[in-house]
C-alpha atoms as a PDB file:
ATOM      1  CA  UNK A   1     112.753  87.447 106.090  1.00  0.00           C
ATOM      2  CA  UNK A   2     110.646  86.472 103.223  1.00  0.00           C
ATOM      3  CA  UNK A   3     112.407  87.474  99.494  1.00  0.00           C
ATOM      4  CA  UNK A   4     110.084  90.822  98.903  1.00  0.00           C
ATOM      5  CA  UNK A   5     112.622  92.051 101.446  1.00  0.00           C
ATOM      6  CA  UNK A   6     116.026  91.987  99.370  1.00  0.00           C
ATOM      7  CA  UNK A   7     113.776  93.447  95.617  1.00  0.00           C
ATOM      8  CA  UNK A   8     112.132  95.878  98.213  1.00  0.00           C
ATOM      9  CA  UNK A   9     115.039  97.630  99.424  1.00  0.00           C
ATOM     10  CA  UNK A  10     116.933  97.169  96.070  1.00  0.00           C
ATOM     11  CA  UNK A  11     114.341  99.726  94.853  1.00  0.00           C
ATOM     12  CA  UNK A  12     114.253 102.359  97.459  1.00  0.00           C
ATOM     13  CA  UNK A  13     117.931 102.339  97.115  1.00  0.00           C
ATOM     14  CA  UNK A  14     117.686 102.907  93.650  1.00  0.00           C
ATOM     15  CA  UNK A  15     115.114 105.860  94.294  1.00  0.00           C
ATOM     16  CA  UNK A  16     117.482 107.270  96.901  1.00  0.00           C
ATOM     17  CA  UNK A  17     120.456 106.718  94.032  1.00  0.00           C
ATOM     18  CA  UNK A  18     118.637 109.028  92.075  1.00  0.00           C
ATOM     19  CA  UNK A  19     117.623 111.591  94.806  1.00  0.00           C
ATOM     20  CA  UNK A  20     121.232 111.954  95.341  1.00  0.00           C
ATOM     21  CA  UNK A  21     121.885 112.591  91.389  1.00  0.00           C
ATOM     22  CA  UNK A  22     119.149 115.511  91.127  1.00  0.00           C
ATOM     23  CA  UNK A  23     120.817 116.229  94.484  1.00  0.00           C
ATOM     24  CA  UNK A  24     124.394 116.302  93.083  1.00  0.00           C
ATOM     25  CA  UNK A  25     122.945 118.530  89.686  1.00  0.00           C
ATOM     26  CA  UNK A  26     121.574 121.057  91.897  1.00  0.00           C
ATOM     27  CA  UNK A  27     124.446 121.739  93.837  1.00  0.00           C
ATOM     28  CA  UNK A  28     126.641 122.141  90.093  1.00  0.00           C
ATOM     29  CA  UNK A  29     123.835 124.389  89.091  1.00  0.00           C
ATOM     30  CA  UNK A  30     124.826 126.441  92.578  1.00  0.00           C
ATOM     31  CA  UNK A  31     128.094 126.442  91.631  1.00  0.00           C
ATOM     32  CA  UNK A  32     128.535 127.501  88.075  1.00  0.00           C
ATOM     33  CA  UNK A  33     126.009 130.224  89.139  1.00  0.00           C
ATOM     34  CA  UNK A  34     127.690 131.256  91.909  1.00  0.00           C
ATOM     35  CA  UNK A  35     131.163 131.807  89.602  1.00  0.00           C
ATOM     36  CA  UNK A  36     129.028 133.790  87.315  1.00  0.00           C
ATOM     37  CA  UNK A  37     127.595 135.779  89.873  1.00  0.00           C
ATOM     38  CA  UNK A  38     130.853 136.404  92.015  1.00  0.00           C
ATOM     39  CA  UNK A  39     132.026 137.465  88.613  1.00  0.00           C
ATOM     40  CA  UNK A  40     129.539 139.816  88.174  1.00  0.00           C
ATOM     41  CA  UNK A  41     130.250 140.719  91.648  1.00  0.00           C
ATOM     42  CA  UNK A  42     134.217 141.834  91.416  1.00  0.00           C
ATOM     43  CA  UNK A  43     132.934 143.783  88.415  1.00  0.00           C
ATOM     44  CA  UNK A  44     130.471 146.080  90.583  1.00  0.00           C
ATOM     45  CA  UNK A  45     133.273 146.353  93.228  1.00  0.00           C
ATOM     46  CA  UNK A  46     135.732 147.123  90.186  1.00  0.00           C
ATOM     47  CA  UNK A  47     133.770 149.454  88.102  1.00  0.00           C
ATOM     48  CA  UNK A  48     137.134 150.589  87.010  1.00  0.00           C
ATOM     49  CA  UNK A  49     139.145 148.032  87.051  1.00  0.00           C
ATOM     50  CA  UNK A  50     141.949 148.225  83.779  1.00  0.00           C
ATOM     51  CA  UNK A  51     143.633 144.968  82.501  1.00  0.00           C
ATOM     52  CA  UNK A  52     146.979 145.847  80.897  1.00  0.00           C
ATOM     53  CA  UNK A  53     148.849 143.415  78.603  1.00  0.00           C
ATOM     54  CA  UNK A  54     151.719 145.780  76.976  1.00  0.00           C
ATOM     55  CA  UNK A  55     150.120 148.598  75.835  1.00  0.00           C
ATOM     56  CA  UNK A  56     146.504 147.367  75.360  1.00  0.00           C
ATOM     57  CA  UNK A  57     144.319 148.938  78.667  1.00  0.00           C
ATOM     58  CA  UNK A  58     140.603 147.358  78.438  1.00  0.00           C
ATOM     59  CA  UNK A  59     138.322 149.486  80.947  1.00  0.00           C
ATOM     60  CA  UNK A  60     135.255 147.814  82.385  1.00  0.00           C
ATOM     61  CA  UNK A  61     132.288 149.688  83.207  1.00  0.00           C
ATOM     62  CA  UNK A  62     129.341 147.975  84.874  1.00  0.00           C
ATOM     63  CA  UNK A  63     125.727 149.854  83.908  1.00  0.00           C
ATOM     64  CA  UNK A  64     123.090 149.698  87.252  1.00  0.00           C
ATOM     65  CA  UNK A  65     120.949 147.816  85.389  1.00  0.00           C
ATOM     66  CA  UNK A  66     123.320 145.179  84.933  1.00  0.00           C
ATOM     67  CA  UNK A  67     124.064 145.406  88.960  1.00  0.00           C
ATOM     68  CA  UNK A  68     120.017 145.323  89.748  1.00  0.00           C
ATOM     69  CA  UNK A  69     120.294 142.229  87.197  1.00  0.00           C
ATOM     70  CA  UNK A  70     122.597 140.358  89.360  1.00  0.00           C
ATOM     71  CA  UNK A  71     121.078 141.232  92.483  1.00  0.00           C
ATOM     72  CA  UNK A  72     117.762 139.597  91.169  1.00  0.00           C
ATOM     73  CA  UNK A  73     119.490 136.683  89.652  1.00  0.00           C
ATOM     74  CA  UNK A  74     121.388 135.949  93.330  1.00  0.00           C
ATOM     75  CA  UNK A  75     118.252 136.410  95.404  1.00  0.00           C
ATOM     76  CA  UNK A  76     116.132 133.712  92.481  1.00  0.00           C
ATOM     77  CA  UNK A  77     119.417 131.629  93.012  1.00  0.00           C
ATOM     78  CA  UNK A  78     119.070 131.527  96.928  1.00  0.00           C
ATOM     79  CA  UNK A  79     115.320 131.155  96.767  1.00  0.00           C
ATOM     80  CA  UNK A  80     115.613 128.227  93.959  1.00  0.00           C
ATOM     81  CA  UNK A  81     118.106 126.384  96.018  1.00  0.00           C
ATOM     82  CA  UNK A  82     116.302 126.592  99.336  1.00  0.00           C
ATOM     83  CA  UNK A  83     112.720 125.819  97.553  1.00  0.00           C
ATOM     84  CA  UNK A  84     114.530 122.563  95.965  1.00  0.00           C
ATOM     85  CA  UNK A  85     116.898 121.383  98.653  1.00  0.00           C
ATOM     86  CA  UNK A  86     113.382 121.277 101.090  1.00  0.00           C
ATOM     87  CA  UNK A  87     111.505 119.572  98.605  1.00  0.00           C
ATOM     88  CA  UNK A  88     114.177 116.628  97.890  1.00  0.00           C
ATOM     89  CA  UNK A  89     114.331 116.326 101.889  1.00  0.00           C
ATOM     90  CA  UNK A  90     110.490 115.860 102.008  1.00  0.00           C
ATOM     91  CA  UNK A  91     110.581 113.285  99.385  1.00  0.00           C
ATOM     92  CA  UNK A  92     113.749 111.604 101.165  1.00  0.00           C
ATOM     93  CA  UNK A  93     111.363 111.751 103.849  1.00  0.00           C
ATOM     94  CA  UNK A  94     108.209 110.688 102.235  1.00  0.00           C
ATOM     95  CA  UNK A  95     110.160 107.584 100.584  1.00  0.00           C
ATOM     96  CA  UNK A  96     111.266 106.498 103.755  1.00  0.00           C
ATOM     97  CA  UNK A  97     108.356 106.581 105.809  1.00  0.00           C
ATOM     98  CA  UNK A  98     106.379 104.726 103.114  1.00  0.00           C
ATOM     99  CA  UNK A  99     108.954 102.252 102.944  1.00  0.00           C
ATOM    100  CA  UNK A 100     109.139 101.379 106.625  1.00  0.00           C
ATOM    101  CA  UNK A 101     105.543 101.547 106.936  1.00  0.00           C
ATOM    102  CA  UNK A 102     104.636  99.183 103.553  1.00  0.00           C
ATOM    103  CA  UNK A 103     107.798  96.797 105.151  1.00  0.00           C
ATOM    104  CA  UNK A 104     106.066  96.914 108.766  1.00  0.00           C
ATOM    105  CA  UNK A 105     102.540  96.076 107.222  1.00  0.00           C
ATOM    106  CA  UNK A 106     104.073  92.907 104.914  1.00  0.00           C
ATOM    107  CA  UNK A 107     105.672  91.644 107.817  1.00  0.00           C
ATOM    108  CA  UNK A 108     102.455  91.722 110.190  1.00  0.00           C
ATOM    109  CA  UNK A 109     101.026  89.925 106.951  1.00  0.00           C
ATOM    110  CA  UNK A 110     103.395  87.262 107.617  1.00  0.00           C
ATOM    111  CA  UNK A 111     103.597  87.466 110.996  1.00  0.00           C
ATOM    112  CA  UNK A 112     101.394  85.012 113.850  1.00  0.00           C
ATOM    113  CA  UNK A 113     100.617  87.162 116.043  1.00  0.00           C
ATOM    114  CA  UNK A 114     100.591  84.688 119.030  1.00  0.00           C
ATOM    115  CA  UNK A 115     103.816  83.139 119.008  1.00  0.00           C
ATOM    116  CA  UNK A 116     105.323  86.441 116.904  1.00  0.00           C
ATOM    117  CA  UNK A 117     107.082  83.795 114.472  1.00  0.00           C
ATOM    118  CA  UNK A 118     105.936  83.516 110.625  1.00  0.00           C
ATOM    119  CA  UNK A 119     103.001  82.054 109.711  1.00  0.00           C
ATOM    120  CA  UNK A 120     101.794  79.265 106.979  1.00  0.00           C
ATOM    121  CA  UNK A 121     101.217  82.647 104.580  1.00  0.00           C
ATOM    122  CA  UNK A 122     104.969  83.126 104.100  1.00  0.00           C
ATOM    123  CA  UNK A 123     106.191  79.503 103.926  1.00  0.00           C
ATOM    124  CA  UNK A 124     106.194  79.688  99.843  1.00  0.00           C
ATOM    125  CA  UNK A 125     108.762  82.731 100.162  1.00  0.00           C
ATOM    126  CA  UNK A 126     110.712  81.455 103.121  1.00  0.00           C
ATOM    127  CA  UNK A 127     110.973  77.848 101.080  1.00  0.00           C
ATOM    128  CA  UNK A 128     112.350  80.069  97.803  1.00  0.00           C
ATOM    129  CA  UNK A 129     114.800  81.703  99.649  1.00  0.00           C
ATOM    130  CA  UNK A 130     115.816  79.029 101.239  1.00  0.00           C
ATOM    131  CA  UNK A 131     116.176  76.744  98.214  1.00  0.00           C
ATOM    132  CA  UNK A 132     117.335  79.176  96.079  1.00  0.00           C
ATOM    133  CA  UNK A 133     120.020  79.961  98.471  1.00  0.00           C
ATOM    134  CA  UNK A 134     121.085  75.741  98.504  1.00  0.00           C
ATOM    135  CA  UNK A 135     121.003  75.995  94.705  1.00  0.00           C
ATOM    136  CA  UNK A 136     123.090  78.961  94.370  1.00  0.00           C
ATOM    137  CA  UNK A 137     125.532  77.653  96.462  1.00  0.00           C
ATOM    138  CA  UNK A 138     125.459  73.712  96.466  1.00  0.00           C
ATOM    139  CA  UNK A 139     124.612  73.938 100.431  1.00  0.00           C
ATOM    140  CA  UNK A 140     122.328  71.408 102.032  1.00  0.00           C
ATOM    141  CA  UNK A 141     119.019  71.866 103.267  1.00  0.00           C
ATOM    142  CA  UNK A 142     116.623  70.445 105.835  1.00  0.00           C
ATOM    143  CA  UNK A 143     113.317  70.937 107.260  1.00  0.00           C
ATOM    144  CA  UNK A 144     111.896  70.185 110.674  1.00  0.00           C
ATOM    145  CA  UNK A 145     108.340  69.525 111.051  1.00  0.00           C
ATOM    146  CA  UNK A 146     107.410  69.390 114.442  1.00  0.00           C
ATOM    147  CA  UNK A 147     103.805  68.524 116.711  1.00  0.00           C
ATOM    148  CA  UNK A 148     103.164  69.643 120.178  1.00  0.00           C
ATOM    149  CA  UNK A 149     102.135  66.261 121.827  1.00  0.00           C
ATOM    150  CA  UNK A 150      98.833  65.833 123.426  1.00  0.00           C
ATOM    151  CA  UNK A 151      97.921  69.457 122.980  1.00  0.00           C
ATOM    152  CA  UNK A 152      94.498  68.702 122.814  1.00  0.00           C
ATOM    153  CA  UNK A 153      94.567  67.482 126.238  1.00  0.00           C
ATOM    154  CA  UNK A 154      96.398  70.419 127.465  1.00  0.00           C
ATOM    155  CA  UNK A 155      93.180  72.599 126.284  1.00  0.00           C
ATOM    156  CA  UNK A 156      90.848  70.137 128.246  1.00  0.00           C
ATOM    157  CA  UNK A 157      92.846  70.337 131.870  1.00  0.00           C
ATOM    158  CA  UNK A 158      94.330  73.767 131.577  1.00  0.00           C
ATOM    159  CA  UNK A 159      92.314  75.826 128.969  1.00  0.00           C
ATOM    160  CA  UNK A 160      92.444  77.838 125.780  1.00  0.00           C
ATOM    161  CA  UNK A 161      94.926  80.732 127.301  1.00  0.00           C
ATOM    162  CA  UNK A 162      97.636  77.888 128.928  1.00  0.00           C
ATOM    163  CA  UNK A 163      97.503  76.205 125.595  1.00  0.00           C
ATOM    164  CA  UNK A 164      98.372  79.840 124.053  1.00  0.00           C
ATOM    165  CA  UNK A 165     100.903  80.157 126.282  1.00  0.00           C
ATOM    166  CA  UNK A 166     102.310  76.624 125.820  1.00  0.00           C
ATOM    167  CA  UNK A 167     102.566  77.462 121.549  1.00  0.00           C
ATOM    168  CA  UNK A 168     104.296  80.891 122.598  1.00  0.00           C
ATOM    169  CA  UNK A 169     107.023  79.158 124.712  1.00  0.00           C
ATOM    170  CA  UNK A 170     107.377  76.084 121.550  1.00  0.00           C
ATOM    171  CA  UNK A 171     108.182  79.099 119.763  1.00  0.00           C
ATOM    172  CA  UNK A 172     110.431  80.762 121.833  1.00  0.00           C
ATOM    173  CA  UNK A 173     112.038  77.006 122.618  1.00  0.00           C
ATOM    174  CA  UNK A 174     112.349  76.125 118.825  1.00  0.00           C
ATOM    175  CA  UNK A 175     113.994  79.817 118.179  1.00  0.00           C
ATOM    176  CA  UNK A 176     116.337  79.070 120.573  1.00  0.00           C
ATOM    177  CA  UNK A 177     117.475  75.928 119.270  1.00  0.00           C
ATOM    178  CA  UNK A 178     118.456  77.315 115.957  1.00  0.00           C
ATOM    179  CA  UNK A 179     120.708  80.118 114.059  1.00  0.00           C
ATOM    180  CA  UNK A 180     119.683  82.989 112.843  1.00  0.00           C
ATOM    181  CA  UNK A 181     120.057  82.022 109.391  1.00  0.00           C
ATOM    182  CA  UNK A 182     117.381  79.807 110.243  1.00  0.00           C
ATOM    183  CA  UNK A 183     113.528  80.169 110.451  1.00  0.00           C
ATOM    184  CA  UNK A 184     110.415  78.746 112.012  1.00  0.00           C
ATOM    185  CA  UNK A 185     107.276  79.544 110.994  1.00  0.00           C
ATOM    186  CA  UNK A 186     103.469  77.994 112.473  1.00  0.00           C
ATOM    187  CA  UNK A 187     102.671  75.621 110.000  1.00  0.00           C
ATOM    188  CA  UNK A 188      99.318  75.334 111.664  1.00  0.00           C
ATOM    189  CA  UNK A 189      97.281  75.059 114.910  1.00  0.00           C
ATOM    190  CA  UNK A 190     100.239  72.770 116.993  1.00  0.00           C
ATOM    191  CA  UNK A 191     102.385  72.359 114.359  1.00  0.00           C
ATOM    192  CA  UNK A 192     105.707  74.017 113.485  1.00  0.00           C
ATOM    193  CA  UNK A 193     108.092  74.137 110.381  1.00  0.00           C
ATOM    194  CA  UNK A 194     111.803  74.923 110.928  1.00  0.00           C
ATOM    195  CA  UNK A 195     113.533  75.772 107.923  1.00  0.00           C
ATOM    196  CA  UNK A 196     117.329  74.848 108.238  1.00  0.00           C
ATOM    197  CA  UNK A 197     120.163  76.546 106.068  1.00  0.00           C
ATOM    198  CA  UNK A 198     123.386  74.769 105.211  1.00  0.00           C
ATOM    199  CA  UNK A 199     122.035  71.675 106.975  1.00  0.00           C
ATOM    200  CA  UNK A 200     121.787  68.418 105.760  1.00  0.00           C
ATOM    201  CA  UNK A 201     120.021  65.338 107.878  1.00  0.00           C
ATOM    202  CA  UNK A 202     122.202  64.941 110.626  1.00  0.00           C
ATOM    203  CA  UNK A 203     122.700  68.634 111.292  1.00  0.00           C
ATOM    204  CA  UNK A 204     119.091  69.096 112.085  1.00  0.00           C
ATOM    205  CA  UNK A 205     119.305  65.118 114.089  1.00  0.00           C
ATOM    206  CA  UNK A 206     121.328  67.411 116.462  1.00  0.00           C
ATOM    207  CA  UNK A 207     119.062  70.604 116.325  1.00  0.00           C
ATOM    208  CA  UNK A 208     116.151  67.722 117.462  1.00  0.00           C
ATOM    209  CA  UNK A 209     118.436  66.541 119.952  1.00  0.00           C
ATOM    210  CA  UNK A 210     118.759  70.270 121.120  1.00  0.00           C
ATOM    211  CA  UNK A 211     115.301  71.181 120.883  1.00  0.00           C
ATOM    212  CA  UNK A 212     114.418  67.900 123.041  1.00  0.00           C
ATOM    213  CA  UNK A 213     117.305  69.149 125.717  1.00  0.00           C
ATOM    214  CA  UNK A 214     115.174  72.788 125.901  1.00  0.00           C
ATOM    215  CA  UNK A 215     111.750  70.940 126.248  1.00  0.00           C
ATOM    216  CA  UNK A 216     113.140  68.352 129.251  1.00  0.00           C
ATOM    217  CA  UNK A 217     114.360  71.770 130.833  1.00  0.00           C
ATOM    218  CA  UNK A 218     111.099  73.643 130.503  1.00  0.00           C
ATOM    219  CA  UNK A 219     109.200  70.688 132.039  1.00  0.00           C
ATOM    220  CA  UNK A 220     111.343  70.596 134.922  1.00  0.00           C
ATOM    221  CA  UNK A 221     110.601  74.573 135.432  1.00  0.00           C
ATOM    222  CA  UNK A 222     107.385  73.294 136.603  1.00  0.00           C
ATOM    223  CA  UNK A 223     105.388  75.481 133.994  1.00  0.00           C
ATOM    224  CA  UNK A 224     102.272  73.357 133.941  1.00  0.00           C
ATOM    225  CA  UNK A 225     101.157  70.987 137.030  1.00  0.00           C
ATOM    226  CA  UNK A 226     101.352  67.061 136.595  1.00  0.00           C
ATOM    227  CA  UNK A 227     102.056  67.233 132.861  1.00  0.00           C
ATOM    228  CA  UNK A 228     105.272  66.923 130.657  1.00  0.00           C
ATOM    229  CA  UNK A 229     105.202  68.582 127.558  1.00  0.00           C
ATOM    230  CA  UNK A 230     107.173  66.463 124.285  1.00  0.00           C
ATOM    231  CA  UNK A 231     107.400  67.326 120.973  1.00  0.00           C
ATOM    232  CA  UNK A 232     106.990  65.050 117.534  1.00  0.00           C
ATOM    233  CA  UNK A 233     109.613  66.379 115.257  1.00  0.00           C
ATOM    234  CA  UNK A 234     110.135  65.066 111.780  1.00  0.00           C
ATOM    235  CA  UNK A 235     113.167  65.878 109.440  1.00  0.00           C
ATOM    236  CA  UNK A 236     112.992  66.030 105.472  1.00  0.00           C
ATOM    237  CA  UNK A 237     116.340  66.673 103.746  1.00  0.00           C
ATOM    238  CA  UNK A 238     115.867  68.846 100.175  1.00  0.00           C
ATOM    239  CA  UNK A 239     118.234  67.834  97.603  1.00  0.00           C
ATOM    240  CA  UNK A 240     118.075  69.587  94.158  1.00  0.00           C
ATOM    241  CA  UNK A 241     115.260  67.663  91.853  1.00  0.00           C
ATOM    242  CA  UNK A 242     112.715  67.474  94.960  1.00  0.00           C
ATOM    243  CA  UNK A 243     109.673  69.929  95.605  1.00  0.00           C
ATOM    244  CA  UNK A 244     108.945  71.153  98.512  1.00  0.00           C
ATOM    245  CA  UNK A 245     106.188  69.470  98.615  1.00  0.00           C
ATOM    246  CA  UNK A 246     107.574  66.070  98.649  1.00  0.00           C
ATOM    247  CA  UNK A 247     110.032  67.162 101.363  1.00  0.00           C
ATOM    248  CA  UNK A 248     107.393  68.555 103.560  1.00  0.00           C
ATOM    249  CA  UNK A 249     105.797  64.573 103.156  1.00  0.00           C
ATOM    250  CA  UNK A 250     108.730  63.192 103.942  1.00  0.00           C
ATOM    251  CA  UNK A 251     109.102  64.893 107.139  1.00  0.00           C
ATOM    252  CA  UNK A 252     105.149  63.850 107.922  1.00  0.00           C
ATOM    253  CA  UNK A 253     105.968  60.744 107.816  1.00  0.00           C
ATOM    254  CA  UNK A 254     108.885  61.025 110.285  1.00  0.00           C
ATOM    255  CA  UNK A 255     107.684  62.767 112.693  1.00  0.00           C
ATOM    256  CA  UNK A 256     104.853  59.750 112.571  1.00  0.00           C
ATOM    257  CA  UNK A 257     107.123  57.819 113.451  1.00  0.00           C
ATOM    258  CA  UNK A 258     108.585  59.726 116.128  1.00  0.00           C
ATOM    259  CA  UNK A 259     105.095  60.449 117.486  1.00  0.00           C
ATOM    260  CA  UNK A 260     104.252  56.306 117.712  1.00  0.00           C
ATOM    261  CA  UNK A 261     108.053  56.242 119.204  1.00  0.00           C
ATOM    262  CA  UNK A 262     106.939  58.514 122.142  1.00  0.00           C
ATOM    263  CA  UNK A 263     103.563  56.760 122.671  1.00  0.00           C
ATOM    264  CA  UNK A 264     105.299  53.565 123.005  1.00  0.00           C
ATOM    265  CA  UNK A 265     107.534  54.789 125.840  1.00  0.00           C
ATOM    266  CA  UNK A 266     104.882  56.308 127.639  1.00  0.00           C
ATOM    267  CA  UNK A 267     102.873  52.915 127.404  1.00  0.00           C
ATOM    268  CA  UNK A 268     105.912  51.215 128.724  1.00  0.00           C
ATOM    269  CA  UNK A 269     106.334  53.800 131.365  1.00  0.00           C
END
């Protein structure tokens, strides 16, 4: 999840922190009121009531306007409390709601809605994360970029909704081959970016090697007639100094490469 996620909800628990304080003052308001009032109270009961240290007595008497006094002051207290303790619930309420539904909305922004992975929009927050997660903790870090073969020609023989359904299942193949520390995101119209954490070069050489297993298995499912489906994947290694830029060129040019690798063999085939 892109790094608006972590400052996001570092805020609303901060606004919830200080729900809970107003929360918290309330309730001592209650009961420091309360004692005054059950005071008050023992002293209507007790109109009479003598206190006798030696031979001091000390007689209380309670007027009615001091009784109509408390009275007033308990039913205010009641009505405060009640009045407050529904409006802190309706902002609890309110924050909440606006919370999931702002979170809901940035992720849709980030979101492809075909394949339901992220998109090219969120690859400078994923990459941040990412990198600043490597820095902070001297961890490796590798990136996949990967080209559904002949795509073009799936369009042509199947048409536009088997080549939608061919990305989906990429997706759903690459998301399978990786943690979920990990993330993939549509780096454009056949092309996929997998973002690998803690991984250096030949940690994602055996995600390929995993993703190629998935693809060979999906073929043999029989999913589209008289064609097998291959993948181009290229692997840049980040290392502390290099943009992400440069990395992202660096795994081009690899999965070049590996693209005029699988052309050769199925020449030679």
């Amino acid at each position: 999840m892109p790094g608006g996620t972590e400052s996001l909800l570092a805020r609303v628990s901060q606004q919830l922190s200080q729900l809970e304080k107003r929360d918290w003052e309330l309730w001592f308001i209650i009961s420091l009121t309360g004692l005054l009032v059950g005071a008050g109270l023992l002293a209507i009961l007790f109109p009479a009531a003598f206190l006798k240290q030696d031979s001091v007595h000390f007689e209380i008497t309670v007027s009615r306007q001091l009784v109509v006094g408390l009275l007033t002051l308990l039913t205010l207290l009641n009505t405060y409390v009640v009045t407050r303790r529904l409006e802190l619930r309706r902002v609890r309420e309110k924050l909440i709601s606006t919370t999931i539904q702002g979170e809901l909305v940035r992720l849709q922004s980030f979101t492809d809605p075909l394949t339901e992975i992220y998109n090219r929009r969120s690859l400078e927050d994923m990459a941040e994360r990412f990198i600043s997660h490597a820095l902070r903790l001297h961890k490796p870090l590798s990136f996949l970029l990967v080209d559904v073969d002949r795509f073009k020609e799936v369009n042509t023989r199947f048409g536009h909704l088997t080549g939608d359904f061919v990305l989906a299942e990429i997706a759903g193949l690459l998301k399978s081959s990786i943690r979920g520390s990990d993330a993939v995101i549509r780096y454009g119209g056949d092309e996929f970016l997998v973002i690998l954490a803690d991984a250096s070069r030949d940690n994602a050489s055996t995600v390929v090697e995993r993703t190629r297993k998935y693809v060979r298995d999906w073929n043999r499912a029989g999913h589209l007639d008289d064609f097998e489906m291959s993948l181009s994947i290229g692997v840049g290694e980040w290392v502390d100094g290099k943009t992400l830029d440069e990395v992202l060129d660096a795994a081009d040019q690899d999965m070049y490469v590996s693209k005029a690798r699988t052309k050769a063999a199925r020449a030679g085939a």
